[in-house]
Protein backbone atom coordinates (compact mmCIF):
# COMPACT_ATOMS: atom_id res chain seq x y z
CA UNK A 1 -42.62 95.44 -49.52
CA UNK A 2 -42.49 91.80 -51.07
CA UNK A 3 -45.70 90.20 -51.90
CA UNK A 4 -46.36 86.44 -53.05
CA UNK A 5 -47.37 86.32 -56.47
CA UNK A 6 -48.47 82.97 -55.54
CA UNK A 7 -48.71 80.71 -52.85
CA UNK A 8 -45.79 78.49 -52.08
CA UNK A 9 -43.90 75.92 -49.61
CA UNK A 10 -40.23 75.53 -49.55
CA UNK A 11 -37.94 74.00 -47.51
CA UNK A 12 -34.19 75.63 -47.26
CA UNK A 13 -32.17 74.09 -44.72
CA UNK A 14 -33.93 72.25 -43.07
CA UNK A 15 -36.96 74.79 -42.66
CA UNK A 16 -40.26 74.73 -44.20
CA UNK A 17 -41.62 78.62 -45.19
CA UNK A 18 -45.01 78.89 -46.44
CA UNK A 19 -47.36 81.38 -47.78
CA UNK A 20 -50.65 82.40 -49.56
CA UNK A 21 -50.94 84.37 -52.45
CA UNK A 22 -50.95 88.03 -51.66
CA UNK A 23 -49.11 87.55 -48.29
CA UNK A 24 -45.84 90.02 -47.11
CA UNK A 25 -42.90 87.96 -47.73
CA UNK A 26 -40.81 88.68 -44.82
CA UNK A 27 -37.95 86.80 -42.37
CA UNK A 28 -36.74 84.77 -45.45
CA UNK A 29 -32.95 83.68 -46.45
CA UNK A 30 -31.34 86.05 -49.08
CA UNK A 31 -30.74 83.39 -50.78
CA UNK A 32 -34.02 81.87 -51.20
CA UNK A 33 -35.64 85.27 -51.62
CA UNK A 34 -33.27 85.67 -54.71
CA UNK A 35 -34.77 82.32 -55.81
CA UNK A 36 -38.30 82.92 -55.41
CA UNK A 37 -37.85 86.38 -57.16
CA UNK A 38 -36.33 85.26 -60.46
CA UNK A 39 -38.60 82.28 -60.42
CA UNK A 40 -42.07 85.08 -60.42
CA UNK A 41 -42.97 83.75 -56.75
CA UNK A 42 -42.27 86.71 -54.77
CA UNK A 43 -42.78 90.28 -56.26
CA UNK A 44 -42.03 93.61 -55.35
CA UNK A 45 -45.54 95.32 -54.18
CA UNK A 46 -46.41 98.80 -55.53
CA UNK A 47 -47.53 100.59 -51.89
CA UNK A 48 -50.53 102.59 -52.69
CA UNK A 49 -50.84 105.54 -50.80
CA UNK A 50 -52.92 104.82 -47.16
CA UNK A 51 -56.10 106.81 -46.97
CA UNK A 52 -56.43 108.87 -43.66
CA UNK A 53 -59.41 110.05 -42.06
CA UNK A 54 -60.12 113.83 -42.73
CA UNK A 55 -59.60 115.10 -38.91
């Protein structure tokens, strides 16, 4: 799951995306993704395990 690391804006072709810090990163170009990775914008999340209710 793709995280920001940091809250951006960018416009790629002729679209504005937009996020918070801490957001899911998701419906982006490949491209831009690729961008916003190398740059330290978007990060790889580490999924913690979900805690379930004892039944």
């Amino acid at each position: 799951m793709l995280r920001a690391a940091k809250g951006f804006e960018a416009t790629y072709n002729g679209l504005t995306y937009r996020t918070k810090k801490g957001e899911q990163v998701e419906g982006l170009p490949t491209s831009l993704l690729t961008i916003l990775k190398r740059d330290g914008i978007v990060k790889e999340s580490r999924t913690s395990k979900k805690e379930t209710a004892d039944d």
